[in-house]
C-alpha atoms as a PDB file:
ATOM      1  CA  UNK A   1     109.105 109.777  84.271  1.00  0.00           C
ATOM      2  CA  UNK A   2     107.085 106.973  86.377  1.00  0.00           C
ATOM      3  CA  UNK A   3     108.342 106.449  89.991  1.00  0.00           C
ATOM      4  CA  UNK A   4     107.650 103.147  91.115  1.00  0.00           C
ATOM      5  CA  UNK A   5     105.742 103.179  94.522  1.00  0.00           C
ATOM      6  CA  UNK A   6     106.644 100.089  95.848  1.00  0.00           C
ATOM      7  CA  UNK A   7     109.925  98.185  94.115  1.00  0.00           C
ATOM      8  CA  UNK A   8     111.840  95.022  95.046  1.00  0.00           C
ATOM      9  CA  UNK A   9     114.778  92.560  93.939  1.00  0.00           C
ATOM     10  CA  UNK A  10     115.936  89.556  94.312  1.00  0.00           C
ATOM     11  CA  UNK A  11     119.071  87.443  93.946  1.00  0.00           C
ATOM     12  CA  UNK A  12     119.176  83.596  92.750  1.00  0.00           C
ATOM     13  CA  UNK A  13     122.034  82.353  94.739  1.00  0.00           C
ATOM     14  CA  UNK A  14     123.158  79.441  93.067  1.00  0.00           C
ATOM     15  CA  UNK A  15     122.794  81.055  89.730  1.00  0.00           C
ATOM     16  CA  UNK A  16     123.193  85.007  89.349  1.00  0.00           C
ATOM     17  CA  UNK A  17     119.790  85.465  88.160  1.00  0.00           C
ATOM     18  CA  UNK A  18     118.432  88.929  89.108  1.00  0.00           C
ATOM     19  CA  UNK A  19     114.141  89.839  89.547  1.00  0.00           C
ATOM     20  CA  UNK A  20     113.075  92.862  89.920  1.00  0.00           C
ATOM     21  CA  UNK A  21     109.280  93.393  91.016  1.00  0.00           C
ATOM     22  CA  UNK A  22     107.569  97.173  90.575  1.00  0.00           C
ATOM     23  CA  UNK A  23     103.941  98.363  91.892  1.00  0.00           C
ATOM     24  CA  UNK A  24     103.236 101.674  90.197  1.00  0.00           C
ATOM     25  CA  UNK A  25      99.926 102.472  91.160  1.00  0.00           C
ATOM     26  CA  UNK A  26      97.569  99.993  90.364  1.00  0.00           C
ATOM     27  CA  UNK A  27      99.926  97.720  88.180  1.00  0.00           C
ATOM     28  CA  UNK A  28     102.764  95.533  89.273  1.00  0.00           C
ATOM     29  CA  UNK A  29     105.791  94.562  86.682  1.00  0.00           C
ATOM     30  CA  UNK A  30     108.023  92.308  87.403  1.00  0.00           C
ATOM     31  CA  UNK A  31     111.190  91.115  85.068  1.00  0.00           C
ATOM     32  CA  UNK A  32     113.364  87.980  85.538  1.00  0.00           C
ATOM     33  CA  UNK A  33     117.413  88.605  84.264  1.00  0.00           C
ATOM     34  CA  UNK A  34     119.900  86.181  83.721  1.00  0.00           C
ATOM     35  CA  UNK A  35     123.538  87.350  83.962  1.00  0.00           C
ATOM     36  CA  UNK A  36     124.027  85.455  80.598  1.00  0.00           C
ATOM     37  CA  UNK A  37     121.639  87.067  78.363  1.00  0.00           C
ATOM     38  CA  UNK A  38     121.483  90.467  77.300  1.00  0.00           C
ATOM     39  CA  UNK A  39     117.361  90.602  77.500  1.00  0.00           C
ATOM     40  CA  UNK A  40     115.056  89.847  80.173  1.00  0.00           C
ATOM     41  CA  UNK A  41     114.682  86.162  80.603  1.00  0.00           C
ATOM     42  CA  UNK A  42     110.723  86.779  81.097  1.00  0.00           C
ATOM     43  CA  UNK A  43     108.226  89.862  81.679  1.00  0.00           C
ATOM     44  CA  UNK A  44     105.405  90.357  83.342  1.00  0.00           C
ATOM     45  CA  UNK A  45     103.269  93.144  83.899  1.00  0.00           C
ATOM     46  CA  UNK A  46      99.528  92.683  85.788  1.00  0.00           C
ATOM     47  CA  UNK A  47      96.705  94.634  85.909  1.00  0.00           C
ATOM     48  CA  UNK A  48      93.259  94.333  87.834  1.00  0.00           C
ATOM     49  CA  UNK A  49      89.837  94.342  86.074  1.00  0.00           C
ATOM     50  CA  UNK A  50      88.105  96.570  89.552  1.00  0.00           C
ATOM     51  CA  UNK A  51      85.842  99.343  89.425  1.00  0.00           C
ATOM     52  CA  UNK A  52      88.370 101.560  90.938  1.00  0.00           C
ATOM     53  CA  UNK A  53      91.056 102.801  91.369  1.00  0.00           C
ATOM     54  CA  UNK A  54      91.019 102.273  95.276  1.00  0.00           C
ATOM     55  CA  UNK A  55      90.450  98.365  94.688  1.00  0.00           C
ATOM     56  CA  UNK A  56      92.885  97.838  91.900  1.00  0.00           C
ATOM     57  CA  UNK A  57      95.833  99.395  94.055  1.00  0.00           C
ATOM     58  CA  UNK A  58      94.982  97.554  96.599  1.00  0.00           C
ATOM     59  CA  UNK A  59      94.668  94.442  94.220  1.00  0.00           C
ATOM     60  CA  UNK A  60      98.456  95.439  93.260  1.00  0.00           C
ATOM     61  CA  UNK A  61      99.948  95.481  96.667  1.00  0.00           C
ATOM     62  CA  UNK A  62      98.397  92.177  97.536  1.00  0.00           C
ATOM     63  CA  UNK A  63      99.911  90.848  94.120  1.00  0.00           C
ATOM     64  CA  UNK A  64     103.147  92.767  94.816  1.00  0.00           C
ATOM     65  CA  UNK A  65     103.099  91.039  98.576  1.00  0.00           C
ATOM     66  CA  UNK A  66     102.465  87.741  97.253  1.00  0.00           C
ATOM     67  CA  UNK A  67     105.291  87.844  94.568  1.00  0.00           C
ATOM     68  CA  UNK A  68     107.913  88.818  97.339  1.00  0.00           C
ATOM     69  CA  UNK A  69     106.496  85.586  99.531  1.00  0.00           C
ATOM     70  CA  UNK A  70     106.712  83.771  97.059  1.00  0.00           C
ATOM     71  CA  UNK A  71     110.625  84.535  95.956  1.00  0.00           C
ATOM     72  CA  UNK A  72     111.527  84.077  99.524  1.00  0.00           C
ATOM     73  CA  UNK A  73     109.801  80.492  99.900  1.00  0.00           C
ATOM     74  CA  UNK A  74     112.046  79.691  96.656  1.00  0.00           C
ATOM     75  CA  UNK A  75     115.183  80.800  98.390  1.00  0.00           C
ATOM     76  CA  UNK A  76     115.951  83.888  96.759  1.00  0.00           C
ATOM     77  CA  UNK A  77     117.893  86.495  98.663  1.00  0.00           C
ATOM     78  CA  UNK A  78     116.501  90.121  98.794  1.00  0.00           C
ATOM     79  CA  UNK A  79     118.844  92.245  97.441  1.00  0.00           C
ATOM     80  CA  UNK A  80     118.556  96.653  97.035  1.00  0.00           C
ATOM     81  CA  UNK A  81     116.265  97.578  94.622  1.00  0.00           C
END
């Protein structure tokens, strides 16, 4: 089973929809729920073309960072992953 490393979630206030945002290792997934739909309104899963491993982790926490900034600037609440 894969343990995310770094994991966050947020809440669209005015409309219910839920986003989750995972770093495991060097790849970041993030998936965007509506409280309507029974599947994920969107998916997204990045990866970084680096020489290693060290860079493309690092790569993913930047991404992960930026996401989260991102979510916030666009007034969604953070929520308990």
């Amino acid at each position: 089973m894969l343990t995310p490393d770094d994991k966050i979630a947020f809440i669209a206030p005015e409309c219910g929809a839920l986003s989750l945002i995972l770093r495991i290792g060097d790849v970041v997934v993030a998936g965007f729920f509506s409280p309507d739909l029974t599947e994920p309104m969107g998916e997204v899963v990045s990866t970084f073309d680096l020489p290693t491993y060290a860079e493309r982790e690092s790569a993913a926490k930047a991404r992960i960072d930026e996401l989260a900034i991102v979510h916030i600037l666009d007034g969604w609440d953070l929520i308990s992953a």
